[in-house]
PDB file of N, CA and C in Angstrom:
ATOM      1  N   UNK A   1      10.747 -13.670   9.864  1.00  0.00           N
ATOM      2  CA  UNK A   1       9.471 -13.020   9.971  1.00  0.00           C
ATOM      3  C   UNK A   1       9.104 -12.487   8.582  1.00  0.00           C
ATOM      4  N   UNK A   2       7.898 -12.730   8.344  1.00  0.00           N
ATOM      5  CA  UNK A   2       7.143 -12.418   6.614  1.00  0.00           C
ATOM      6  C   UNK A   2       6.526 -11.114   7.309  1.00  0.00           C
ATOM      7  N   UNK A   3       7.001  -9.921   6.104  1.00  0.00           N
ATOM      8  CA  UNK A   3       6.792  -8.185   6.594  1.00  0.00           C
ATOM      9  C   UNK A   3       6.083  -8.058   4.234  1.00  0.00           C
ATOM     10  N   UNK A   4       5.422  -7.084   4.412  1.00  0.00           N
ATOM     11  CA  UNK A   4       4.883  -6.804   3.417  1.00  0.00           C
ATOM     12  C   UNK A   4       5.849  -5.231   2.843  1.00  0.00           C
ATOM     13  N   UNK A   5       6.299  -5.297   2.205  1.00  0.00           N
ATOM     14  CA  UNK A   5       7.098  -4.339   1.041  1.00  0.00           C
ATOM     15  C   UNK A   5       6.485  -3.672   0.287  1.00  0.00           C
ATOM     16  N   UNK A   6       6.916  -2.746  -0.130  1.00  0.00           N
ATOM     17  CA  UNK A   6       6.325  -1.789  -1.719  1.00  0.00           C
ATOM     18  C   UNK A   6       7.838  -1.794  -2.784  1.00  0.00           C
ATOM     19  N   UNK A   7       7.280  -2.169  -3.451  1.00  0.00           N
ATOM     20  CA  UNK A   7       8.260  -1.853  -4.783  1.00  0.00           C
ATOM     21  C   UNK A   7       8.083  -0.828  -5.485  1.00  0.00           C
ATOM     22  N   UNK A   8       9.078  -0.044  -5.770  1.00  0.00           N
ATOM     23  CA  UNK A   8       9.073   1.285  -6.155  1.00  0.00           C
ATOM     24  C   UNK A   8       9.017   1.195  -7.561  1.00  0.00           C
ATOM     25  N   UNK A   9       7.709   1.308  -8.542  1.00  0.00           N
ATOM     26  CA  UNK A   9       8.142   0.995 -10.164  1.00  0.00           C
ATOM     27  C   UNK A   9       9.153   2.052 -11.084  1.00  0.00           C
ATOM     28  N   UNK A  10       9.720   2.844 -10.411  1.00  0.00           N
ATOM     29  CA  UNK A  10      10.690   3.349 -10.709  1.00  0.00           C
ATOM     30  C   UNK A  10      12.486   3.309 -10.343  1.00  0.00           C
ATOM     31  N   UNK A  11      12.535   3.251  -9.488  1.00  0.00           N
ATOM     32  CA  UNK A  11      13.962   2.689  -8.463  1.00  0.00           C
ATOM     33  C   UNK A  11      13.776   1.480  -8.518  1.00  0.00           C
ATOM     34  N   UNK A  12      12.925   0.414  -8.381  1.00  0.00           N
ATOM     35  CA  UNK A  12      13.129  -0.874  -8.031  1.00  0.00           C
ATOM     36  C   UNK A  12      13.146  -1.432  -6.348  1.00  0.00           C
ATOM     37  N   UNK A  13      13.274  -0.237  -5.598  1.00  0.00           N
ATOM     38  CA  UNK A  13      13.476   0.037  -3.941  1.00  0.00           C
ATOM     39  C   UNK A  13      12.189  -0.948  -3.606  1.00  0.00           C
ATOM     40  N   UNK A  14      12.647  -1.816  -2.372  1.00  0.00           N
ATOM     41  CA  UNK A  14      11.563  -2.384  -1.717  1.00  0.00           C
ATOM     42  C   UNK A  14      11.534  -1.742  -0.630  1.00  0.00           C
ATOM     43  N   UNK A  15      10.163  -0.977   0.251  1.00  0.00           N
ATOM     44  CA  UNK A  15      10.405  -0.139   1.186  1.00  0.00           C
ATOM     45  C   UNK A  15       9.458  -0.416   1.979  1.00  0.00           C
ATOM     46  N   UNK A  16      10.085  -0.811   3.314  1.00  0.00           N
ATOM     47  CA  UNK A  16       8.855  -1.270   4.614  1.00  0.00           C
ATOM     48  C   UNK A  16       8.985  -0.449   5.899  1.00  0.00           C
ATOM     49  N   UNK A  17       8.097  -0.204   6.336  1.00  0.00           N
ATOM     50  CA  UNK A  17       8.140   0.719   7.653  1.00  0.00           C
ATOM     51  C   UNK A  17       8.056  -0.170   9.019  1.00  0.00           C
ATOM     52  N   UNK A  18       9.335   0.378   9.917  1.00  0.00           N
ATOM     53  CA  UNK A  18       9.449  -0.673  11.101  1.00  0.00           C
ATOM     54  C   UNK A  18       8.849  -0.372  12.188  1.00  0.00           C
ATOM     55  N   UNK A  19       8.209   0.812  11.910  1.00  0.00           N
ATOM     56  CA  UNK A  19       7.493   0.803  13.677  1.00  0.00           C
ATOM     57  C   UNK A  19       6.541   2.264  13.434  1.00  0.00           C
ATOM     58  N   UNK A  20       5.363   2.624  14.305  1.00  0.00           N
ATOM     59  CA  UNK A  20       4.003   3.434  13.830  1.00  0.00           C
ATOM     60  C   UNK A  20       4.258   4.388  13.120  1.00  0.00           C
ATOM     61  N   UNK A  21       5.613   4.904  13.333  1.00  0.00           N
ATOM     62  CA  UNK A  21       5.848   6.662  13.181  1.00  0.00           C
ATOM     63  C   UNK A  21       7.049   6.740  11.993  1.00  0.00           C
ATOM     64  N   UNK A  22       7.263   5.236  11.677  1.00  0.00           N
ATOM     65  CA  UNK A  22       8.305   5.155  10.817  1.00  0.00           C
ATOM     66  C   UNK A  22       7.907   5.802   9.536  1.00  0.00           C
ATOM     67  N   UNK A  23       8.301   6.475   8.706  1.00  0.00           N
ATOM     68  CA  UNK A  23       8.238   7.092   7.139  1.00  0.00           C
ATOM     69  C   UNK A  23       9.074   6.401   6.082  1.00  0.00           C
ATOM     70  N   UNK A  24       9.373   5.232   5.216  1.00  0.00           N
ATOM     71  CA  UNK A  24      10.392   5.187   4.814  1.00  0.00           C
ATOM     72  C   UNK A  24      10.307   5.474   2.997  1.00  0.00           C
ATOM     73  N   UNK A  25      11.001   6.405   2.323  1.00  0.00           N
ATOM     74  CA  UNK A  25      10.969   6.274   1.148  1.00  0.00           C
ATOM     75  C   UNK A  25      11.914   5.630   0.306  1.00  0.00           C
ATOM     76  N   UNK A  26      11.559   5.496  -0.900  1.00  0.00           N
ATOM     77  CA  UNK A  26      12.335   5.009  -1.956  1.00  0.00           C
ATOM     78  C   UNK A  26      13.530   5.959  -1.981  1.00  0.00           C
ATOM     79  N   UNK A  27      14.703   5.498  -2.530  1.00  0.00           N
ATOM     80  CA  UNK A  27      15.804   6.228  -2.952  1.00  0.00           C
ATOM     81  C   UNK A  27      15.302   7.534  -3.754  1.00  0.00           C
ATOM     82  N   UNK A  28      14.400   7.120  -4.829  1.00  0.00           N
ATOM     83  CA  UNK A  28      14.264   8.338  -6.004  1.00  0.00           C
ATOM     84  C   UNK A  28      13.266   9.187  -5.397  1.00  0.00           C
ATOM     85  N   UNK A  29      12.352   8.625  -4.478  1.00  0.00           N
ATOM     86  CA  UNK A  29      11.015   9.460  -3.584  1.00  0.00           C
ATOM     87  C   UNK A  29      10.535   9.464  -4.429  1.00  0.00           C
ATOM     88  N   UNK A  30       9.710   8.214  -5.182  1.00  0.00           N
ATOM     89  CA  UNK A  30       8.644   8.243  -5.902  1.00  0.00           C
ATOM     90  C   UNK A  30       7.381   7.618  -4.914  1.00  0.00           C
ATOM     91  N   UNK A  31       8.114   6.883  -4.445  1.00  0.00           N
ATOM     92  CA  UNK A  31       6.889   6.209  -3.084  1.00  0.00           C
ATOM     93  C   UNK A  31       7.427   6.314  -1.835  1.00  0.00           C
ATOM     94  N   UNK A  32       5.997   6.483  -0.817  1.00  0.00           N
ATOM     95  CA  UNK A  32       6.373   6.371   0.696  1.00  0.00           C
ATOM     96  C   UNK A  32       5.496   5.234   1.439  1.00  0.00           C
ATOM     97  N   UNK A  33       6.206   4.603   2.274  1.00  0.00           N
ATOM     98  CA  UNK A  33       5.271   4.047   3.177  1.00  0.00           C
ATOM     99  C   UNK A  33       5.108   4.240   5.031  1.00  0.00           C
ATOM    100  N   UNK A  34       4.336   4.075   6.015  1.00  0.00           N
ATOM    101  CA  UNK A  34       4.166   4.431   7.196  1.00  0.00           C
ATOM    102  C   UNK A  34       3.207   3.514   7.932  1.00  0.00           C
ATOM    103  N   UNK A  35       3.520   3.266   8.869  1.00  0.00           N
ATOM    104  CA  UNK A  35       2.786   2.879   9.834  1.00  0.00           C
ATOM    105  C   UNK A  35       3.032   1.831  10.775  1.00  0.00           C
ATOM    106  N   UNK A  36       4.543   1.095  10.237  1.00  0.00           N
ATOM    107  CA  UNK A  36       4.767   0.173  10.581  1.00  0.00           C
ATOM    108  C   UNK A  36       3.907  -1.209  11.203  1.00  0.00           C
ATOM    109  N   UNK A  37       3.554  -1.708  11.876  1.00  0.00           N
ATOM    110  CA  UNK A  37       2.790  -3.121  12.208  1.00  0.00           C
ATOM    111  C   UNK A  37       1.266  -2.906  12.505  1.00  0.00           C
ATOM    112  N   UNK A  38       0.958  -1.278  12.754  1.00  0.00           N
ATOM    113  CA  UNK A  38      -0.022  -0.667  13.401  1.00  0.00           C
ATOM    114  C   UNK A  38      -1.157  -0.493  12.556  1.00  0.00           C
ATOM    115  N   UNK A  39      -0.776   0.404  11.432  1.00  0.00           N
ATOM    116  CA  UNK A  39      -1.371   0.721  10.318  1.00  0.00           C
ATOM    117  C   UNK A  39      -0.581   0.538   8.674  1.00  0.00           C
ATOM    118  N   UNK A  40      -1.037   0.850   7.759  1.00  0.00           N
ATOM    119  CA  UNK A  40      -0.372   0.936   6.192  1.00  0.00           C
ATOM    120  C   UNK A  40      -0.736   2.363   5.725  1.00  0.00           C
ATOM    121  N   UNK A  41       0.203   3.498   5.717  1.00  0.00           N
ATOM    122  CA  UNK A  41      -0.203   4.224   4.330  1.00  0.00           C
ATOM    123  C   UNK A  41       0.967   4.170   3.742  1.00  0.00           C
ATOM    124  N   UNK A  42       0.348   4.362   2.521  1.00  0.00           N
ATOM    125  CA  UNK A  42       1.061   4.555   1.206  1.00  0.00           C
ATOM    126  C   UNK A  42       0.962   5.211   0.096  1.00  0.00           C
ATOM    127  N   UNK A  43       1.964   6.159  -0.002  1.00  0.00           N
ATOM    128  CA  UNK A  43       2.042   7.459  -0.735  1.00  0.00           C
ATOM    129  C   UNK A  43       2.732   7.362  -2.172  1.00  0.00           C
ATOM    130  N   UNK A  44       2.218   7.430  -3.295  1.00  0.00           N
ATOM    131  CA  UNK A  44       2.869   7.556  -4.405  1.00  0.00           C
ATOM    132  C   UNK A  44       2.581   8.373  -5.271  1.00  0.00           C
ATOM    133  N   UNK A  45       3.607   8.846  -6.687  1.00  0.00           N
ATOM    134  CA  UNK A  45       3.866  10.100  -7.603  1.00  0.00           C
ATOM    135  C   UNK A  45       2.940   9.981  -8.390  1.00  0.00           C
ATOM    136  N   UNK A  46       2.876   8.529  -9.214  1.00  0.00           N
ATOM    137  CA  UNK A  46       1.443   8.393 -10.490  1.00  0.00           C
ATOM    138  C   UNK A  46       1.494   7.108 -10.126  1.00  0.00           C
ATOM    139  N   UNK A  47       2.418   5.891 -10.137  1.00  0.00           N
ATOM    140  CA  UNK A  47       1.830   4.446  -9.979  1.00  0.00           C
ATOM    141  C   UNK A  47       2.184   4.019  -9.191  1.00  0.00           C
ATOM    142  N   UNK A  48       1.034   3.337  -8.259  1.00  0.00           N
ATOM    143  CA  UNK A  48       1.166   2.644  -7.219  1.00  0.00           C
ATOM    144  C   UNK A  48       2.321   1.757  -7.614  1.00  0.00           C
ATOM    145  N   UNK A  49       2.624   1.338  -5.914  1.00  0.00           N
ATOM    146  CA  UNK A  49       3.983   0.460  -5.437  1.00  0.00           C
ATOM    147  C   UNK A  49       3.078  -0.942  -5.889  1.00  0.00           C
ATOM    148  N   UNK A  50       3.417  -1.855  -6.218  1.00  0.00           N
ATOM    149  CA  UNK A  50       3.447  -3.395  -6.080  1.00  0.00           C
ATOM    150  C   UNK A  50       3.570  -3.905  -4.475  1.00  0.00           C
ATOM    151  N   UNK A  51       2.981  -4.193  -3.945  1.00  0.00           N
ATOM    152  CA  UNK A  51       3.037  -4.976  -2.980  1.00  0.00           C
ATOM    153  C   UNK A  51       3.886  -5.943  -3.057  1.00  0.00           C
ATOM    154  N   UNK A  52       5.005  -6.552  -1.653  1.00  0.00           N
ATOM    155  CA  UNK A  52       5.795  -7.861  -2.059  1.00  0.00           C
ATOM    156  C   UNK A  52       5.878  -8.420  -0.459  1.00  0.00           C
ATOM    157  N   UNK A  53       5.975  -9.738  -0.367  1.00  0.00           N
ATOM    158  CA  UNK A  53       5.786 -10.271   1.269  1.00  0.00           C
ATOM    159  C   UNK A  53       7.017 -10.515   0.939  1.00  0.00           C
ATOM    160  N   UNK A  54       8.008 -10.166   2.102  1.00  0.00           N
ATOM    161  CA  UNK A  54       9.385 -10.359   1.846  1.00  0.00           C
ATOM    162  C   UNK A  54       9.702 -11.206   3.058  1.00  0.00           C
ATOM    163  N   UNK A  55      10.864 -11.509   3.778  1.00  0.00           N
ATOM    164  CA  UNK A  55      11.493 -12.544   4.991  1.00  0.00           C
ATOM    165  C   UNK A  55      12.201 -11.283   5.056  1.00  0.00           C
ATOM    166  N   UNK A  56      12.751 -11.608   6.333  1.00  0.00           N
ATOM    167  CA  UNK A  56      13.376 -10.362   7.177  1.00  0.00           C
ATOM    168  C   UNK A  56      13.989 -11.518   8.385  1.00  0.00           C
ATOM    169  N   UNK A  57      15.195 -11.560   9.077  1.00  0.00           N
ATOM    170  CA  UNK A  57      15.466 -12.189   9.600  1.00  0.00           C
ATOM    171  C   UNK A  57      16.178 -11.306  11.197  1.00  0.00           C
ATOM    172  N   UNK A  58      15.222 -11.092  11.408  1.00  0.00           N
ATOM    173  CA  UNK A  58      14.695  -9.879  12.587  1.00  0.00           C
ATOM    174  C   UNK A  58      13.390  -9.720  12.863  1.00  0.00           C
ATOM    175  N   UNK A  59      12.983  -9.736  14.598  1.00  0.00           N
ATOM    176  CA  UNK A  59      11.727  -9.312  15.015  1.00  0.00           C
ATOM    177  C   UNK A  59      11.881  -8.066  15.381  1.00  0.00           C
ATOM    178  N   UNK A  60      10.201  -8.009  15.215  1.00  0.00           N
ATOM    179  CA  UNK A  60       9.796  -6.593  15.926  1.00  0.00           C
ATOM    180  C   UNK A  60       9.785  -5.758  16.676  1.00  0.00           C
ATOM    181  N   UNK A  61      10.863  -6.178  17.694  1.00  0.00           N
ATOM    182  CA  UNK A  61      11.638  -5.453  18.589  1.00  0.00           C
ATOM    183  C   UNK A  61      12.868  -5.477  18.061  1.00  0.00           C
ATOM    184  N   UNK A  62      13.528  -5.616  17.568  1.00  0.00           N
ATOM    185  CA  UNK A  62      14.498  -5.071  16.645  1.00  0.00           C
ATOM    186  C   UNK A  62      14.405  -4.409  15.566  1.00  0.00           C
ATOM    187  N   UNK A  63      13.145  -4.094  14.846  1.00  0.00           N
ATOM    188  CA  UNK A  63      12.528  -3.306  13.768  1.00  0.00           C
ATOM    189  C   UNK A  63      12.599  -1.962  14.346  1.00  0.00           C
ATOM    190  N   UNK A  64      11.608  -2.329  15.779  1.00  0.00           N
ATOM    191  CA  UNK A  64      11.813  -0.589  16.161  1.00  0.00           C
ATOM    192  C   UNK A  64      13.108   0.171  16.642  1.00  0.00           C
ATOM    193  N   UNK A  65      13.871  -0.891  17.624  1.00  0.00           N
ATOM    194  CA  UNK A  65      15.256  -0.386  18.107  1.00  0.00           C
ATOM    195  C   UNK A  65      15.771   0.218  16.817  1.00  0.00           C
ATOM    196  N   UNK A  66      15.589  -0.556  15.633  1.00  0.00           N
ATOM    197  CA  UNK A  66      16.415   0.188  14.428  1.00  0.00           C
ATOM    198  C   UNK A  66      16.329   1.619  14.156  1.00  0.00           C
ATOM    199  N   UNK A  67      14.903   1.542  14.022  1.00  0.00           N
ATOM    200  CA  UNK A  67      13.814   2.566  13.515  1.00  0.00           C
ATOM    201  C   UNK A  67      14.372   4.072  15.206  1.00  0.00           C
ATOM    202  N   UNK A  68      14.102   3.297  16.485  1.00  0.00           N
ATOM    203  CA  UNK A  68      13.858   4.343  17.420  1.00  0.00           C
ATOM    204  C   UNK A  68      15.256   4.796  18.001  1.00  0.00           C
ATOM    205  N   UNK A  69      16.324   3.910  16.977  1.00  0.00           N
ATOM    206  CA  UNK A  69      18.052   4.530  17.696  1.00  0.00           C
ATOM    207  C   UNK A  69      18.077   5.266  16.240  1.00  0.00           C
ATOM    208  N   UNK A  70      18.111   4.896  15.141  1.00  0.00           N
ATOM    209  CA  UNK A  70      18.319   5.494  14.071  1.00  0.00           C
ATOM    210  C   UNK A  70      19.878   4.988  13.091  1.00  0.00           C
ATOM    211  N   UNK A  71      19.141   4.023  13.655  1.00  0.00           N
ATOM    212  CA  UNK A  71      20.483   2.989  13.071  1.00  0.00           C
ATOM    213  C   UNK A  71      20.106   2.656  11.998  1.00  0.00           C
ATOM    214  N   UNK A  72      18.431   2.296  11.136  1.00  0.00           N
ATOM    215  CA  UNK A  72      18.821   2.565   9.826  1.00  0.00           C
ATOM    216  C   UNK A  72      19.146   1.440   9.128  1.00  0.00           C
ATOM    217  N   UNK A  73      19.395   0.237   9.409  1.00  0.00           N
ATOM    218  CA  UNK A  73      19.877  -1.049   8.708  1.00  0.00           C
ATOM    219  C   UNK A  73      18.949  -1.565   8.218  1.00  0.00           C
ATOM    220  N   UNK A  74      17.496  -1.662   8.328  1.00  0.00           N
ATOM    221  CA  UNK A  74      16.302  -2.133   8.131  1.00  0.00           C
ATOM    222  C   UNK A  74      15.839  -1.193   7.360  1.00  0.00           C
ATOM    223  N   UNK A  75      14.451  -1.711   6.591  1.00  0.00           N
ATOM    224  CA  UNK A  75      13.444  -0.593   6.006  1.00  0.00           C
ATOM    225  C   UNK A  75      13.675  -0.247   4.679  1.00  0.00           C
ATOM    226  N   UNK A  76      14.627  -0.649   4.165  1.00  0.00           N
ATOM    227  CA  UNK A  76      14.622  -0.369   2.600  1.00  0.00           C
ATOM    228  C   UNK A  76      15.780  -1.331   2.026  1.00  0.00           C
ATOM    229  N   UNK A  77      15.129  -1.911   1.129  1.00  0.00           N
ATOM    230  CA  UNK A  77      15.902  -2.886   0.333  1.00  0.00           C
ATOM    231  C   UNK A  77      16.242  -2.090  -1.253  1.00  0.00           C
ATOM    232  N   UNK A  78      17.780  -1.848  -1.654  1.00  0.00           N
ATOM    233  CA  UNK A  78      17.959  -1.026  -2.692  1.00  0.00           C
ATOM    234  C   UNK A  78      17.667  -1.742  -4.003  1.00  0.00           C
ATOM    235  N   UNK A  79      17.272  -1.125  -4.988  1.00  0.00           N
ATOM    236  CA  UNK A  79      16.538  -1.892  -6.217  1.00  0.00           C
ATOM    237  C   UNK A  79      17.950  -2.382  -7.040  1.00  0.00           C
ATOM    238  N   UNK A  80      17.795  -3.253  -8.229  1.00  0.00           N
ATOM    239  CA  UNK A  80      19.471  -3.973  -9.038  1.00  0.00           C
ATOM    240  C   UNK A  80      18.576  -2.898 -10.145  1.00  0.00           C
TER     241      UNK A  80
END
């Protein structure tokens, strides 16, 4: 499944939100994103995130189980 990312121009963090109420930030909390499939906001310090269409090899009912047990395996890809 193709999910849309923010790249954090500071951390390098790619950060996607898995379901409405999800919040997920970058490691350094320079950017946030929310809304998961429903809506997009996106919160940043001085420069916007980069947009990135990433693959994810998980649906959307497994985005939220992640997101609504708090398991956490999804939603942020750590920057090199």
């Amino acid at each position: 499944m193709k999910i849309i990312a923010y790249k954090c121009p500071k951390c390098k963090d790619l950060v996607y939100s898995r379901a409405q109420h999800d919040l997920r930030s970058c490691s350094c909390g320079a950017i946030f994103v929310d809304g998961g499939f429903e809506y997009t906001r996106i919160g940043f310090n001085k420069t916007p995130p980069e947009s990135v269409e990433i693959e994810v090899h998980i649906n959307k009912k497994e985005l939220y189980m992640d997101w609504n047990f708090n398991i956490n395996k999804y939603g942020i890809i750590k920057g090199e």
